[in-house]
N, C-alpha and C. Protein backbone atom coordinates (compact mmCIF):
# COMPACT_ATOMS: atom_id res chain seq x y z
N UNK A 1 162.31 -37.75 51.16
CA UNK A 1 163.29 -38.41 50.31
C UNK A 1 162.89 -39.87 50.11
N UNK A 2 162.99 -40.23 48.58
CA UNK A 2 162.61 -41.41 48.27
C UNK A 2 163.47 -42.70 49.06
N UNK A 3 163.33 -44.06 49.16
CA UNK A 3 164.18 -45.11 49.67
C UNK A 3 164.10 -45.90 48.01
N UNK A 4 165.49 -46.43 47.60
CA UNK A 4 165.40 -47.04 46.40
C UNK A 4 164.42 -47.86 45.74
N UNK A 5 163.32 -48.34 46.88
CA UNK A 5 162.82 -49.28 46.80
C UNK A 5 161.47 -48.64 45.73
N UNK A 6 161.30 -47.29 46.58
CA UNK A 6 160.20 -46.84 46.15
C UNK A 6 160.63 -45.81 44.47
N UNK A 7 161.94 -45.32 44.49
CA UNK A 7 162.28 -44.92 42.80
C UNK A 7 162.30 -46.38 42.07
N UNK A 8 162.61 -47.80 42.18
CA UNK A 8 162.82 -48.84 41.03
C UNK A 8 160.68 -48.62 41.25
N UNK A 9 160.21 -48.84 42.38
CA UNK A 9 158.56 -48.91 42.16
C UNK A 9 157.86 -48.07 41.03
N UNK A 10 158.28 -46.82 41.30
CA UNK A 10 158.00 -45.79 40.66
C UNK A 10 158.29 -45.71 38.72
N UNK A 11 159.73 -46.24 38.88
CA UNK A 11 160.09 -46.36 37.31
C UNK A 11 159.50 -47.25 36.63
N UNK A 12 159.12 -48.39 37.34
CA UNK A 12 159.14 -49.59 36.88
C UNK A 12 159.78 -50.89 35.79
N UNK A 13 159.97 -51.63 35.89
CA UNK A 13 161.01 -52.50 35.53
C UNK A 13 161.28 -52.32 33.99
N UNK A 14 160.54 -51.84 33.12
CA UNK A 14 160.63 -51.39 31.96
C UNK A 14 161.89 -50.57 31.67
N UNK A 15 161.41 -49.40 32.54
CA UNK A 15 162.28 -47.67 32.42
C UNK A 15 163.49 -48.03 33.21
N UNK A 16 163.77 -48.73 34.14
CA UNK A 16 164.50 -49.41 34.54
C UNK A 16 166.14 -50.25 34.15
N UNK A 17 164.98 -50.94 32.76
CA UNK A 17 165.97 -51.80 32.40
C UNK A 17 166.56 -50.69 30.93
N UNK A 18 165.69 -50.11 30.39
CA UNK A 18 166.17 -49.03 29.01
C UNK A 18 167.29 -48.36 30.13
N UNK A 19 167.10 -47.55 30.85
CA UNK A 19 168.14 -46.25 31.55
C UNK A 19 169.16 -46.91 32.25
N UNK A 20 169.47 -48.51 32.12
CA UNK A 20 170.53 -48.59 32.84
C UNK A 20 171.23 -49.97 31.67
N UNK A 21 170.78 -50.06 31.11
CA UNK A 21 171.21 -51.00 29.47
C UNK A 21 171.18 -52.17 30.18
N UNK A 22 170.47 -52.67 31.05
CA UNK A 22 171.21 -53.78 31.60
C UNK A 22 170.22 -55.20 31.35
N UNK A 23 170.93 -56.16 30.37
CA UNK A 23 170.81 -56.59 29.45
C UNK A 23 169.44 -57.73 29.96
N UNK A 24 169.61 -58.66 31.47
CA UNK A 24 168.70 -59.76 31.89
C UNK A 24 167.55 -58.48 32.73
N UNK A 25 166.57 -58.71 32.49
CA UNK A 25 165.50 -58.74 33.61
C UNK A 25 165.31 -59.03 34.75
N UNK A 26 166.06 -60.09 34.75
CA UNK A 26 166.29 -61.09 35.80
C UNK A 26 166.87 -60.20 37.09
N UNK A 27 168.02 -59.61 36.28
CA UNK A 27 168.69 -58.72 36.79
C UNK A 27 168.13 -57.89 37.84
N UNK A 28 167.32 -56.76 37.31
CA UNK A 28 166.18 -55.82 37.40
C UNK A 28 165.69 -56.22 38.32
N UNK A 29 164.63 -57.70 38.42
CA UNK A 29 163.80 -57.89 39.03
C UNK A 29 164.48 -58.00 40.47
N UNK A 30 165.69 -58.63 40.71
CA UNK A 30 166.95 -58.88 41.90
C UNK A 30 166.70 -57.99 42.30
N UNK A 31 166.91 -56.36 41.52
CA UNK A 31 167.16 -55.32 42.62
C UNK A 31 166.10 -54.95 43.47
N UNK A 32 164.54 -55.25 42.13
CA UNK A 32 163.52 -54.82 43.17
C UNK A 32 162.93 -55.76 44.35
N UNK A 33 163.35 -57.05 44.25
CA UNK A 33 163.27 -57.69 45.38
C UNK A 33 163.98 -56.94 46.80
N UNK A 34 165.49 -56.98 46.03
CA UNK A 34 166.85 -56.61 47.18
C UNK A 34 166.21 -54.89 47.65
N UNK A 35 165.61 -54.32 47.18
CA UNK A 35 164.99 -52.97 47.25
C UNK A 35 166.07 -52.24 47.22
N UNK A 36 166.91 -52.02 46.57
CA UNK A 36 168.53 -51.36 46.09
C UNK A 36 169.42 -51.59 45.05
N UNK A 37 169.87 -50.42 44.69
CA UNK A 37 170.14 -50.20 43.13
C UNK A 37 170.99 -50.23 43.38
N UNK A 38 172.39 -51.34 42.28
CA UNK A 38 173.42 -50.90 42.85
C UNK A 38 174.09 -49.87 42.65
N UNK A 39 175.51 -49.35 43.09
CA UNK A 39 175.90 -47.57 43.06
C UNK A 39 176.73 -47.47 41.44
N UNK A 40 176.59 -48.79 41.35
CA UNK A 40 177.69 -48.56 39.78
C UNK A 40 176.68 -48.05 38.20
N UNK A 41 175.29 -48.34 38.69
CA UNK A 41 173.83 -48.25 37.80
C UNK A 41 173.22 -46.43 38.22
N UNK A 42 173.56 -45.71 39.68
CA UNK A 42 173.57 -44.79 40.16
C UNK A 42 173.25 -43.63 38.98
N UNK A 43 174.34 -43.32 38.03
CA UNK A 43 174.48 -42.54 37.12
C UNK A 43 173.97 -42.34 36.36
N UNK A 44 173.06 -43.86 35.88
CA UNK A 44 172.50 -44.19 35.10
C UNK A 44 171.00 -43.56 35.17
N UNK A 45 170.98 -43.98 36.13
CA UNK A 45 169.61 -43.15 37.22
C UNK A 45 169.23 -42.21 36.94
N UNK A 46 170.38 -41.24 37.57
CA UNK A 46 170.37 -39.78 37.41
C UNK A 46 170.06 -39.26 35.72
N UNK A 47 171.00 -39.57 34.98
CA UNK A 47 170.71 -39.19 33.43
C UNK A 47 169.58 -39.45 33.51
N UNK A 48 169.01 -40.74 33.68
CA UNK A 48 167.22 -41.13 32.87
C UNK A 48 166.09 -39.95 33.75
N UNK A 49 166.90 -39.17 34.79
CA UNK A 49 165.83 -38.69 35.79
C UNK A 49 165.15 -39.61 36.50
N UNK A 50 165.40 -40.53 36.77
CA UNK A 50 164.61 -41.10 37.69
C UNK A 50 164.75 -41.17 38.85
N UNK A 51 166.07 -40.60 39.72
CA UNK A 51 166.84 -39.82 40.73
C UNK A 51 167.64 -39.46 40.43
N UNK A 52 168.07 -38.06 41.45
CA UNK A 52 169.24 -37.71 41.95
C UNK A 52 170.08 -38.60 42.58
N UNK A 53 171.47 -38.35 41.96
CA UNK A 53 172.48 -38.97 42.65
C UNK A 53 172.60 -38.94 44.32
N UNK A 54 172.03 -37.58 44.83
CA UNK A 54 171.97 -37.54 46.20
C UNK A 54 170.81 -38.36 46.95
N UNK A 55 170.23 -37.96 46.20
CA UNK A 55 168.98 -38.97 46.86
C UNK A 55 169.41 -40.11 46.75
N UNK A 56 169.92 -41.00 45.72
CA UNK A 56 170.37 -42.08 45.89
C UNK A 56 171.15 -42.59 47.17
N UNK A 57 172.37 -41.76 47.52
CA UNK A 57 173.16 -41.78 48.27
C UNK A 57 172.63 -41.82 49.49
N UNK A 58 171.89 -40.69 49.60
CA UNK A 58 170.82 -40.32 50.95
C UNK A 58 170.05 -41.23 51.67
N UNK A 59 169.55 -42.00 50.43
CA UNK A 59 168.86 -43.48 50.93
C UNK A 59 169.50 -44.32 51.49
N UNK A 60 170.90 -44.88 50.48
CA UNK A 60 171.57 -45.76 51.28
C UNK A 60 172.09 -45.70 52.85
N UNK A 61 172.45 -44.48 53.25
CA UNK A 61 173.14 -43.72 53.97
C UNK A 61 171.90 -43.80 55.39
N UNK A 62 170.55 -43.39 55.34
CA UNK A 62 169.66 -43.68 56.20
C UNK A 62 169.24 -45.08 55.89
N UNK A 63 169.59 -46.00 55.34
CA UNK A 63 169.27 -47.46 55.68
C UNK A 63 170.74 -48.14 56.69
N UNK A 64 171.72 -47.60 56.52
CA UNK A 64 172.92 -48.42 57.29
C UNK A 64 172.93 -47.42 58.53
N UNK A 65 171.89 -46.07 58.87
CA UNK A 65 171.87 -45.93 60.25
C UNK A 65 171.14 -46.55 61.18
């Protein structure tokens, strides 16, 4: 199972910023620093295929154990 860090790597900041409309780069670039997507962009994810919602979850979930 992926860790967020490695699906924003994978998409890259491009596919990123189209599948989640989200307007600064700046933005984008935050998360891939912070290595976490936030859960409200989640959905967004999932539609573009670039994860599962579970996997998403899954990640967060083994980083706060």
């Amino acid at each position: 199972m992926r860790d967020h860090a490695t699906i924003l790597r994978e998409a890259g900041i491009e596919k990123v910023q189209r599948a989640t409309s989200v307007e600064s780069v700046n933005t984008v670039r935050a998360w891939f620093q912070r290595g976490r997507i936030p859960d409200e962009h989640w959905k967004a994810f999932a539609d573009a295929r670039l994860a599962s919602l579970k996997e998403l979850a899954t990640a967060v979930a083994k980083q706060a154990a």
